[in-house]
PDB file of N, CA and C in Angstrom:
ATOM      1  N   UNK A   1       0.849  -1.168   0.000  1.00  0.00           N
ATOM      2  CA  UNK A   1       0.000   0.000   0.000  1.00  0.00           C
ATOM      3  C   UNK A   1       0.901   1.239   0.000  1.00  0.00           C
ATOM      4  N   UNK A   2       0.470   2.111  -0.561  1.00  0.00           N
ATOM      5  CA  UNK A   2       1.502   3.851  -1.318  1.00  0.00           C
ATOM      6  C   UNK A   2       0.931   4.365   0.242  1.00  0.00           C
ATOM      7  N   UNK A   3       1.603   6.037   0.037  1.00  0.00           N
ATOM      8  CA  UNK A   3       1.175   6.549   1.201  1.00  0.00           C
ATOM      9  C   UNK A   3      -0.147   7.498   0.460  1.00  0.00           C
ATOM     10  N   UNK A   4      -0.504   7.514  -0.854  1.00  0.00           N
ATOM     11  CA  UNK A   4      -1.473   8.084  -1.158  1.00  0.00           C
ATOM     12  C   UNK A   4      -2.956   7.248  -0.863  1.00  0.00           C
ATOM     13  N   UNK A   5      -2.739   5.811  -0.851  1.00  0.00           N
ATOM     14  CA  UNK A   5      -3.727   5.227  -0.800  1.00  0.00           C
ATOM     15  C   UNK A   5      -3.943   5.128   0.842  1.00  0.00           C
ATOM     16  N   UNK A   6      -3.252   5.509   1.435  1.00  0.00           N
ATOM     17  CA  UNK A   6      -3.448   5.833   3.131  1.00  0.00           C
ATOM     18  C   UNK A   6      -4.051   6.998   3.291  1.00  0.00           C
ATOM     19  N   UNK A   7      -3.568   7.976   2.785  1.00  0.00           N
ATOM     20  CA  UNK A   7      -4.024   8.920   3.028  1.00  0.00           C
ATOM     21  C   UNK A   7      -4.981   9.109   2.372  1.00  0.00           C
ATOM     22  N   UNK A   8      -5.549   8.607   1.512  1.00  0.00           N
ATOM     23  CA  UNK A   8      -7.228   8.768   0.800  1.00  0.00           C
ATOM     24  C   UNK A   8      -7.955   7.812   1.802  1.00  0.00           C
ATOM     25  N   UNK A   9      -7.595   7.232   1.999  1.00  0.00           N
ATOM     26  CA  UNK A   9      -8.229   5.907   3.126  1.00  0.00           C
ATOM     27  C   UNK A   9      -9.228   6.775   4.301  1.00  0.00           C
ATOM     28  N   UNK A  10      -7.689   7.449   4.745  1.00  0.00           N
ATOM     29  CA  UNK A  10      -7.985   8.129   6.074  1.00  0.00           C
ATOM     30  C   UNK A  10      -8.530   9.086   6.278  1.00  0.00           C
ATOM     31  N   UNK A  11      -8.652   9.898   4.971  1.00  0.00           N
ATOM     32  CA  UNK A  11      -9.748  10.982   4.603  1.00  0.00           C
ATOM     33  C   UNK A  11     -11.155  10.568   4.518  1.00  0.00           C
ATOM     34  N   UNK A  12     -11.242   9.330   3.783  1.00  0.00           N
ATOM     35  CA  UNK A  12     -12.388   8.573   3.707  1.00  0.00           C
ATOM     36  C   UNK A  12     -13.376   8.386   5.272  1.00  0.00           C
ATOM     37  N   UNK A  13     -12.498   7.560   5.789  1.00  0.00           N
ATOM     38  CA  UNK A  13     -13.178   7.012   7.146  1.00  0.00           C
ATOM     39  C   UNK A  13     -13.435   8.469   7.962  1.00  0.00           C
ATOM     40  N   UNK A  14     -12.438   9.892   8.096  1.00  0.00           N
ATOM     41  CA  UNK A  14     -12.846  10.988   8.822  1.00  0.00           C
ATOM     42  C   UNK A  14     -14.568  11.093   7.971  1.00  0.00           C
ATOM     43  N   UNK A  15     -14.150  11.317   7.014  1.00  0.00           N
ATOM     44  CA  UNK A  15     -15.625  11.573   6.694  1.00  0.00           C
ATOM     45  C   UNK A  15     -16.890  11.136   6.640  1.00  0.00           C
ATOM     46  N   UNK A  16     -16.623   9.896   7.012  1.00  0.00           N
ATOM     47  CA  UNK A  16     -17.849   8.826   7.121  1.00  0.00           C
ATOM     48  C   UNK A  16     -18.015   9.499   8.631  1.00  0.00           C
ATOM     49  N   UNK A  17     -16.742   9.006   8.863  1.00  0.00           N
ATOM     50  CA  UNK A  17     -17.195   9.482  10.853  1.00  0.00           C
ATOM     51  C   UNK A  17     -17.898  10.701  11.004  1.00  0.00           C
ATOM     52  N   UNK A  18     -17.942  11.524  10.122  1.00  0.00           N
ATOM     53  CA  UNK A  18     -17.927  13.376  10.315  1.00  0.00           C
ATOM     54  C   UNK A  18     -19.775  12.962  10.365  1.00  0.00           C
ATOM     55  N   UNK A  19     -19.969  12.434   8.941  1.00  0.00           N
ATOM     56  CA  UNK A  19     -21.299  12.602   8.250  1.00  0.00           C
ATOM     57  C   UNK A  19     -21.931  11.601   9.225  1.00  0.00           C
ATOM     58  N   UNK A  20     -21.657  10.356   9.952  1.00  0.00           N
ATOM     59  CA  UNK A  20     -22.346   9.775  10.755  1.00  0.00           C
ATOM     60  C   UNK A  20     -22.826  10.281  11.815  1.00  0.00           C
ATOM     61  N   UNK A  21     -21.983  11.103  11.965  1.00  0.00           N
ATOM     62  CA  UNK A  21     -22.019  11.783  13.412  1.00  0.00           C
ATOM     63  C   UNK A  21     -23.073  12.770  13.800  1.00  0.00           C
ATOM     64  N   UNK A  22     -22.540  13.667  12.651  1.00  0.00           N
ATOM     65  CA  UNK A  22     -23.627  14.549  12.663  1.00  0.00           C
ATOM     66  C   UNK A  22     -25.005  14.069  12.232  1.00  0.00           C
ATOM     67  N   UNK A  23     -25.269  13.020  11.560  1.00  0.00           N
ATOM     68  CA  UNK A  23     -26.211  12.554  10.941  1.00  0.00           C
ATOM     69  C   UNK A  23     -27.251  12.019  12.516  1.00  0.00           C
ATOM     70  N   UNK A  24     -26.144  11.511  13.173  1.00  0.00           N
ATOM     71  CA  UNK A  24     -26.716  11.293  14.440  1.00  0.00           C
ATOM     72  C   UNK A  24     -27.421  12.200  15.300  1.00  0.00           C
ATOM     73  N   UNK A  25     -26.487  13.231  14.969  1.00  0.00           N
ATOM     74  CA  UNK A  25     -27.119  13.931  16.127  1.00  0.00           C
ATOM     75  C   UNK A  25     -28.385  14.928  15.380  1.00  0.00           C
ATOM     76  N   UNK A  26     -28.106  15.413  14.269  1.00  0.00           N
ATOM     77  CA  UNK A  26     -29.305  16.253  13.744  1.00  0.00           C
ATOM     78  C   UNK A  26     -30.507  15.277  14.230  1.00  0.00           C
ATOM     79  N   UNK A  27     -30.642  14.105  13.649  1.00  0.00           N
ATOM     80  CA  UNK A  27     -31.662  12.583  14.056  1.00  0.00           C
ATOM     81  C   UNK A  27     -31.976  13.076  15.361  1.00  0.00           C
ATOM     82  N   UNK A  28     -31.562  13.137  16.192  1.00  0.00           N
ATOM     83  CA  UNK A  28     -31.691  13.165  17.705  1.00  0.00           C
ATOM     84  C   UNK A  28     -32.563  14.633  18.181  1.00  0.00           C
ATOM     85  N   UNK A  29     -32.340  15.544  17.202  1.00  0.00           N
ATOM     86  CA  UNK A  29     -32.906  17.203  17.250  1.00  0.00           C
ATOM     87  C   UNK A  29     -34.403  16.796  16.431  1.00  0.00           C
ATOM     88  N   UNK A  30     -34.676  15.878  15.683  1.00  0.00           N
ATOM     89  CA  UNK A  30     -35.433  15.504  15.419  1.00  0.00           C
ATOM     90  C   UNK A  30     -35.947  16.066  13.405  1.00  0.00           C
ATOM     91  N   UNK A  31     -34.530  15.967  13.248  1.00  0.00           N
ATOM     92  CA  UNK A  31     -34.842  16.093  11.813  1.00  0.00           C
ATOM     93  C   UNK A  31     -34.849  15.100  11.093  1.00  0.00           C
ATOM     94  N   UNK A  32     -35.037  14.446   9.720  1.00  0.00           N
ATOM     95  CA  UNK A  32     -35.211  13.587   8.901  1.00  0.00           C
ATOM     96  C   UNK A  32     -34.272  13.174   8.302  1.00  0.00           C
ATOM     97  N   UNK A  33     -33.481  11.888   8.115  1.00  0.00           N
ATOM     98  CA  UNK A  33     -32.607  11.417   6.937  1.00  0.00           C
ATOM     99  C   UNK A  33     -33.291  11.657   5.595  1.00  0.00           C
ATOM    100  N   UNK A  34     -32.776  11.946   4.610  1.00  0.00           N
ATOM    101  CA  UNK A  34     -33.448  12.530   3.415  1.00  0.00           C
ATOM    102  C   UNK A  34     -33.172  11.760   2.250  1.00  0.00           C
ATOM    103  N   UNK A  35     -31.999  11.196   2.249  1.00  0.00           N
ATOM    104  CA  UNK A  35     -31.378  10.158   1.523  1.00  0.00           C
ATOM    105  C   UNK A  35     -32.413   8.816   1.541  1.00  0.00           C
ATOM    106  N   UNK A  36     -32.763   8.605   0.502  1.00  0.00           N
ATOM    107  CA  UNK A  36     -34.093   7.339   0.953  1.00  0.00           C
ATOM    108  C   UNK A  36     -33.052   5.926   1.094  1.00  0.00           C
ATOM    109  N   UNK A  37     -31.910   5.468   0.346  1.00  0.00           N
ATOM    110  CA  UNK A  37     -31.556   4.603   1.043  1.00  0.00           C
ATOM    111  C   UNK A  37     -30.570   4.603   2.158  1.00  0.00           C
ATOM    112  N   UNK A  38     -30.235   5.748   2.688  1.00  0.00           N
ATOM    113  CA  UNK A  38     -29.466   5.737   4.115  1.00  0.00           C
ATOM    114  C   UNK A  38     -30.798   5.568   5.303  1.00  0.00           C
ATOM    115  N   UNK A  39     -32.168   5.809   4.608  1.00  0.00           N
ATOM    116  CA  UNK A  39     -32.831   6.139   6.050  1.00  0.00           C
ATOM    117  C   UNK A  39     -33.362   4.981   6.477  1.00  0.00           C
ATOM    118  N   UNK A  40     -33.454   3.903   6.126  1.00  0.00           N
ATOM    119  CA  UNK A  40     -33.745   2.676   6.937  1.00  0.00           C
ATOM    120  C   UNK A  40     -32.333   2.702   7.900  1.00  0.00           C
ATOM    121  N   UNK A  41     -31.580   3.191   7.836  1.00  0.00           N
ATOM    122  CA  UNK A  41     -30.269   3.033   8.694  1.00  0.00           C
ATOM    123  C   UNK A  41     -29.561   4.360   9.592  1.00  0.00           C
ATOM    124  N   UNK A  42     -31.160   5.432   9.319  1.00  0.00           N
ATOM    125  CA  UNK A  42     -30.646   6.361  10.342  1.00  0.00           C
ATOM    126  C   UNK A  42     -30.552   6.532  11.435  1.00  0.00           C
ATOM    127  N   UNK A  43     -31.100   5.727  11.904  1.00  0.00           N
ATOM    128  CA  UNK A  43     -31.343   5.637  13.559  1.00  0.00           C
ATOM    129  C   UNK A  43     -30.111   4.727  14.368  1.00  0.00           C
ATOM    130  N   UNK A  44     -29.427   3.646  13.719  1.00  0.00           N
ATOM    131  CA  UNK A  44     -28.200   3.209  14.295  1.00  0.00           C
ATOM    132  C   UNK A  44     -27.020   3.373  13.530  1.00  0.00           C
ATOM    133  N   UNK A  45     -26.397   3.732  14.661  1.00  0.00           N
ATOM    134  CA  UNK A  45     -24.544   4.159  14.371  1.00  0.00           C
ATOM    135  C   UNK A  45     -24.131   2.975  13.353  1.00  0.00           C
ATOM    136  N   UNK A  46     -24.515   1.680  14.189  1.00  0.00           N
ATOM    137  CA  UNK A  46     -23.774   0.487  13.650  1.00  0.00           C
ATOM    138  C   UNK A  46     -24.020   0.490  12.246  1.00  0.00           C
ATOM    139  N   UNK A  47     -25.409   0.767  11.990  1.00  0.00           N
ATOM    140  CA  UNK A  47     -25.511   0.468  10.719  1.00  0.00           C
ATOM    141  C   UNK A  47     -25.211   1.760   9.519  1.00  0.00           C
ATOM    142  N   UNK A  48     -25.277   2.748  10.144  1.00  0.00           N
ATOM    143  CA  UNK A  48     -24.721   3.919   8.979  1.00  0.00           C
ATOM    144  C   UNK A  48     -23.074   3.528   9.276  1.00  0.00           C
ATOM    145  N   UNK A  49     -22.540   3.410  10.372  1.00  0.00           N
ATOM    146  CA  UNK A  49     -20.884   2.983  10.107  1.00  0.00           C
ATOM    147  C   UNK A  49     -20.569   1.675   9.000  1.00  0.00           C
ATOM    148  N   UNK A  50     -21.774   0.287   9.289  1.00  0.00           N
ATOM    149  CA  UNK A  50     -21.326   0.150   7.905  1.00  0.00           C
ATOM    150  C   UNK A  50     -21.752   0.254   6.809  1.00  0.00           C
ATOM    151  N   UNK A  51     -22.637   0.357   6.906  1.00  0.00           N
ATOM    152  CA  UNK A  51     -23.099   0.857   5.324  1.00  0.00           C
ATOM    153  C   UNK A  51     -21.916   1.978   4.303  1.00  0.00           C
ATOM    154  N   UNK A  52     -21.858   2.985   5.283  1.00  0.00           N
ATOM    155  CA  UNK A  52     -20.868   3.823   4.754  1.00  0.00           C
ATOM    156  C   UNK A  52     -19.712   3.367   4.396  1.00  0.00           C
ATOM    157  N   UNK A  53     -19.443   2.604   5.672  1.00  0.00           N
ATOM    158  CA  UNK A  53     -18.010   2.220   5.737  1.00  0.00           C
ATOM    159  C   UNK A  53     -17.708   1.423   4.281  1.00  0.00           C
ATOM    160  N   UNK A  54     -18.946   0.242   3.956  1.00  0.00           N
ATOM    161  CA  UNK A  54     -18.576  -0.420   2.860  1.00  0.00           C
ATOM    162  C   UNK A  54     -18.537   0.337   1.702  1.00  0.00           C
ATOM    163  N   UNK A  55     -19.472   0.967   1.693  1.00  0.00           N
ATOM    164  CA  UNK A  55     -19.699   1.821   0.395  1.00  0.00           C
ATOM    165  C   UNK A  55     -18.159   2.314   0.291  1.00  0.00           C
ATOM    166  N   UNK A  56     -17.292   3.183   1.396  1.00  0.00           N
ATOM    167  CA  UNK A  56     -15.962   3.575   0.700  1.00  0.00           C
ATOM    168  C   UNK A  56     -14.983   2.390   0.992  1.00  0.00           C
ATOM    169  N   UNK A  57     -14.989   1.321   1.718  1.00  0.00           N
ATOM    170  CA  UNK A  57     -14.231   0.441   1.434  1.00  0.00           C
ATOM    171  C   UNK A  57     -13.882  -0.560  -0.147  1.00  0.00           C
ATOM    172  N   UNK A  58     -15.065  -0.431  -0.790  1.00  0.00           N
ATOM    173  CA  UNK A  58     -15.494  -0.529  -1.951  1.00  0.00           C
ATOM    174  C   UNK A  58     -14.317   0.761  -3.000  1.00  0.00           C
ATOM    175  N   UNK A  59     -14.678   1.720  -3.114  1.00  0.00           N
ATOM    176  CA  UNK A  59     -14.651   3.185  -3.512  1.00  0.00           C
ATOM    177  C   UNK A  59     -13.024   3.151  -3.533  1.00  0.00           C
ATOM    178  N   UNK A  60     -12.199   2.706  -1.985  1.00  0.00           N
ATOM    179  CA  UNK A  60     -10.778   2.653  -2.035  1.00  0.00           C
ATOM    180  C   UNK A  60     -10.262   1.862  -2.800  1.00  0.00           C
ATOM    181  N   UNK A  61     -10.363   0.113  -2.741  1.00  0.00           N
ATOM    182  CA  UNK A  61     -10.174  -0.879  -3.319  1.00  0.00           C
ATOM    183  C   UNK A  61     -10.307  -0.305  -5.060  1.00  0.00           C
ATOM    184  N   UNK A  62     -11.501  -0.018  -5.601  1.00  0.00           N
ATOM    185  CA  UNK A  62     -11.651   0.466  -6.917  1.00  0.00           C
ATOM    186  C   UNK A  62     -10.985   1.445  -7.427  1.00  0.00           C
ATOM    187  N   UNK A  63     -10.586   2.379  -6.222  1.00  0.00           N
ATOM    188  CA  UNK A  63      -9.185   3.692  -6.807  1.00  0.00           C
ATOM    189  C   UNK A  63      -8.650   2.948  -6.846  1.00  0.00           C
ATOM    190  N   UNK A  64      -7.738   2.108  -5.893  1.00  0.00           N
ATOM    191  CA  UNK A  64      -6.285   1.418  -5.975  1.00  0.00           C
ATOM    192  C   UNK A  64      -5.846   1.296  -7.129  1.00  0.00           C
ATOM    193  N   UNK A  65      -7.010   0.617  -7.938  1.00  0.00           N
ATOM    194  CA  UNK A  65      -6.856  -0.524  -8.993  1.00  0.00           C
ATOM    195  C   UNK A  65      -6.698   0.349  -9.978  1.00  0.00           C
ATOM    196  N   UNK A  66      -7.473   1.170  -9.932  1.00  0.00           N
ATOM    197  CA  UNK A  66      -7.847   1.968 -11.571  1.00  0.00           C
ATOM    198  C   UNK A  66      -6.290   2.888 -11.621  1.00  0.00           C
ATOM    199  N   UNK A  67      -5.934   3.510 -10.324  1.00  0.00           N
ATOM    200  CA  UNK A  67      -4.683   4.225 -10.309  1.00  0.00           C
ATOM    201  C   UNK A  67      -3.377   3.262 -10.636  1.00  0.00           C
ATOM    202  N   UNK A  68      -2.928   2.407 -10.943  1.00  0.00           N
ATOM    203  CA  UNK A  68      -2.283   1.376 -11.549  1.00  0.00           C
ATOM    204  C   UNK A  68      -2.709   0.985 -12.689  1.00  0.00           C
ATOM    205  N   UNK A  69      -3.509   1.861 -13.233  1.00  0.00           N
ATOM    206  CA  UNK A  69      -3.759   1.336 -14.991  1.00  0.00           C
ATOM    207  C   UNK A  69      -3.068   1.913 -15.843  1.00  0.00           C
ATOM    208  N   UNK A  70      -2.968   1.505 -16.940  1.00  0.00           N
ATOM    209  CA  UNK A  70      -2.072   2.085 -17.642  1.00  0.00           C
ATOM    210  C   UNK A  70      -2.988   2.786 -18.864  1.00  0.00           C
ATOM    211  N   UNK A  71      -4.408   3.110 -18.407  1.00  0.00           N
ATOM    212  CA  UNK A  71      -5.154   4.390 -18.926  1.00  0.00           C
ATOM    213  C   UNK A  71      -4.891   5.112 -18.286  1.00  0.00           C
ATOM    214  N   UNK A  72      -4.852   6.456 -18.978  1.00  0.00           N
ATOM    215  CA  UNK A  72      -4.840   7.641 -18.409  1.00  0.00           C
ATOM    216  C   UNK A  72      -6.226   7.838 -17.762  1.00  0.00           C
ATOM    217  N   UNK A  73      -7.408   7.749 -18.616  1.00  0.00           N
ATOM    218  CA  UNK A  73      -8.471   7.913 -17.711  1.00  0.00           C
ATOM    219  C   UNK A  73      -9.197   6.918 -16.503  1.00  0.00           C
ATOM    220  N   UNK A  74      -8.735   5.872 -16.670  1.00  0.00           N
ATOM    221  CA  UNK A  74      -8.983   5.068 -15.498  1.00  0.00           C
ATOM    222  C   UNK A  74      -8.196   5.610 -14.272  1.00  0.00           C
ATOM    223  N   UNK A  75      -6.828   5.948 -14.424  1.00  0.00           N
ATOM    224  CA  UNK A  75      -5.819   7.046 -13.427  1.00  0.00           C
ATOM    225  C   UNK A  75      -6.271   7.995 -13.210  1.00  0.00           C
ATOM    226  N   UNK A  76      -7.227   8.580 -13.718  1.00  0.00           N
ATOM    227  CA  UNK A  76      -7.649  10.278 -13.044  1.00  0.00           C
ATOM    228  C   UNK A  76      -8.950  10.005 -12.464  1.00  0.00           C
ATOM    229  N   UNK A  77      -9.642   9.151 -12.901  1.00  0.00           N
ATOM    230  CA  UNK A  77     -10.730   8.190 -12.169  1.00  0.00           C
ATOM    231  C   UNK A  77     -10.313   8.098 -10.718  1.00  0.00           C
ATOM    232  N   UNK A  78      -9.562   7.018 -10.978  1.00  0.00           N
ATOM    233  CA  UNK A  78      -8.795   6.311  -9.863  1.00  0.00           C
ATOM    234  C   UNK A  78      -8.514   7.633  -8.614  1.00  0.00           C
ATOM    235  N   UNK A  79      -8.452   8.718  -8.755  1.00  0.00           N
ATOM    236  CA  UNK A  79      -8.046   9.839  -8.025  1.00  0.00           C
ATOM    237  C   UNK A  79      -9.709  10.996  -8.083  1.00  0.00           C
ATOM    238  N   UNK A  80     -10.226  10.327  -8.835  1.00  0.00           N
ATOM    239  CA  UNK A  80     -11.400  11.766  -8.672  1.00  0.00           C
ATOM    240  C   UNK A  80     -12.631  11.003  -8.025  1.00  0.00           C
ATOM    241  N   UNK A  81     -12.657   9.430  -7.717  1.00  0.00           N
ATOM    242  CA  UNK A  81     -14.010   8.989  -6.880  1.00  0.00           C
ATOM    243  C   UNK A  81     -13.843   8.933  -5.282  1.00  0.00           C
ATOM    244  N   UNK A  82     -12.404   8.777  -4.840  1.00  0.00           N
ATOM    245  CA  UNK A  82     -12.328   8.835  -3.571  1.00  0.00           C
ATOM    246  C   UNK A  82     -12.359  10.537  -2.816  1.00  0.00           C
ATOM    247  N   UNK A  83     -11.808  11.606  -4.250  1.00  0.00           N
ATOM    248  CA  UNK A  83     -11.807  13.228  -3.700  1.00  0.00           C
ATOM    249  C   UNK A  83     -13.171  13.093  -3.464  1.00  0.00           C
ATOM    250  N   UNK A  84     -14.467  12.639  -4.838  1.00  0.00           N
ATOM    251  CA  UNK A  84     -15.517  12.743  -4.696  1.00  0.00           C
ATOM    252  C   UNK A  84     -16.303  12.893  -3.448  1.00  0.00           C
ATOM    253  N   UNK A  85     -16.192  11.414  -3.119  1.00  0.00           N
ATOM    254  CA  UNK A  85     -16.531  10.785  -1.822  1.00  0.00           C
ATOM    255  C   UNK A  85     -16.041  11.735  -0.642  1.00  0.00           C
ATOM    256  N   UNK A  86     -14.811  11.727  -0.624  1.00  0.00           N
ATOM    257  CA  UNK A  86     -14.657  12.956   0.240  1.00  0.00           C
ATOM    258  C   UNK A  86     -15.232  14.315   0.440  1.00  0.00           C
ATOM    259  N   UNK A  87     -15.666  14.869  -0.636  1.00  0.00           N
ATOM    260  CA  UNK A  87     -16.119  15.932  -0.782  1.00  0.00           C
ATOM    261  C   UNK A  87     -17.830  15.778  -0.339  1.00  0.00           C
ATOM    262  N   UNK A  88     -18.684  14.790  -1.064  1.00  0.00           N
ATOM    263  CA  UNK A  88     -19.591  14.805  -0.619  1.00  0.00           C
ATOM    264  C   UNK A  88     -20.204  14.193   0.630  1.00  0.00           C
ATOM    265  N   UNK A  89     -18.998  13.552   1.055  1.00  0.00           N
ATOM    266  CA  UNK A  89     -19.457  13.193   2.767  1.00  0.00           C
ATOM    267  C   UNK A  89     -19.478  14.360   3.790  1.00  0.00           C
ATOM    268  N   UNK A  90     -18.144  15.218   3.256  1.00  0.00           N
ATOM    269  CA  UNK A  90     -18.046  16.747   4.148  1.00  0.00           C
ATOM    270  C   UNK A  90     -18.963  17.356   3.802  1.00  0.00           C
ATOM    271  N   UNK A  91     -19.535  17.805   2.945  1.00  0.00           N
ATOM    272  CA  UNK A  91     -20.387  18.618   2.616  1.00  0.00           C
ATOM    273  C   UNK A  91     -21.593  18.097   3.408  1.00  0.00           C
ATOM    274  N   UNK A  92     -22.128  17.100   3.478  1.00  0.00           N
ATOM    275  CA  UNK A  92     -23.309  16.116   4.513  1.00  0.00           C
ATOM    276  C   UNK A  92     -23.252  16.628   5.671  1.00  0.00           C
ATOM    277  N   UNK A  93     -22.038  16.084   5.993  1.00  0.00           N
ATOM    278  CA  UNK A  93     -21.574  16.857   7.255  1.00  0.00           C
ATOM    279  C   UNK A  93     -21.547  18.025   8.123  1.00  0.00           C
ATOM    280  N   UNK A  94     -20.991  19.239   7.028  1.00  0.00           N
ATOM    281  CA  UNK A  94     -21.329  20.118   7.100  1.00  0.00           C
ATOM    282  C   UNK A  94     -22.668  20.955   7.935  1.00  0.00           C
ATOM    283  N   UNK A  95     -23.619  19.953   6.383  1.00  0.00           N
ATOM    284  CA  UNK A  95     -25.184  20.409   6.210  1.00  0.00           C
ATOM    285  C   UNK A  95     -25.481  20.288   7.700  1.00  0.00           C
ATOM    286  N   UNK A  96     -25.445  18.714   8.048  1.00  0.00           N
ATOM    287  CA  UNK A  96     -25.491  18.360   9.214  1.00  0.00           C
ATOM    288  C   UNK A  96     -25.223  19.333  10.369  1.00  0.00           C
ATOM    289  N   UNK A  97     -24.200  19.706  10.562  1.00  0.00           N
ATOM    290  CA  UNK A  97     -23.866  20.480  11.625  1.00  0.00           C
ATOM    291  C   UNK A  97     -24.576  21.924  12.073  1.00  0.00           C
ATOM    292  N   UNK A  98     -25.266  22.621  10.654  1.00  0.00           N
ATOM    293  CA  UNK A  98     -25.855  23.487  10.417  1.00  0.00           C
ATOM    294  C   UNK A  98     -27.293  23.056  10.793  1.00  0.00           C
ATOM    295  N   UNK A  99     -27.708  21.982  10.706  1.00  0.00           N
ATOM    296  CA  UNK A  99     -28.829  21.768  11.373  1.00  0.00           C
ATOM    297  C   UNK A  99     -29.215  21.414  12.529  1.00  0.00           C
ATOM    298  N   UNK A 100     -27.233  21.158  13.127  1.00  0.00           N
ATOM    299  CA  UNK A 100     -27.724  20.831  15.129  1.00  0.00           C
ATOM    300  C   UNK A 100     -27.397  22.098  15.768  1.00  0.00           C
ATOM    301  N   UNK A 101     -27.174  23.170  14.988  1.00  0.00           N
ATOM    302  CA  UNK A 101     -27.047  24.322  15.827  1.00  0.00           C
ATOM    303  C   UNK A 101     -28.326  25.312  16.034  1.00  0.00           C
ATOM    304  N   UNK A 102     -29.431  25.215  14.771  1.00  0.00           N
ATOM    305  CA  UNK A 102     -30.446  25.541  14.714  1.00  0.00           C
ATOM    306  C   UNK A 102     -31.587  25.431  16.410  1.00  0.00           C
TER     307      UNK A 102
END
């Protein structure tokens, strides 16, 4: 394993943690999961940790691979689904946080 694929890793899991978290607690203020297939799984940690979790354990494994191709666009792939993921878990997150301060 590179130190890029660590460090996308570890960006990954902050952000699952970020978006679970808050996902938790907005839940708890008594707002709605909105996502129709996260919300059978909004109410337990266990199960948004894995659900999420697989979804980017999945997401890493599939960069790895594609970033060792010898396409160019499978390589910029390989680097733009895990930023993705990153980006739109923070942004959740974010949202999230903006709605437990309300």
């Amino acid at each position: 394993m590179d130190l890029a694929t660590i460090t996308l890793s570890a960006l990954m899991l902050g952000a699952v943690a970020a978006d679970t978290e808050t996902t938790l607690t907005a839940r708890a203020r008594g707002y709605q999961e909105v996502n129709p297939v996260m919300r059978s799984f909004a109410d337990s940690r266990a199960g948004l940790y894995t659900v999420k979790g697989g979804v980017n354990l999945g997401v890493g494994v599939l960069s790895y691979r594609l970033r060792r191709s010898p396409r160019k666009h499978e390589r910029i792939l390989g680097w733009a689904l895990p930023v993705l993921s990153i980006g739109v878990q923070s942004w959740a997150a974010q949202h999230n946080s903006r709605l437990g301060v309300r």
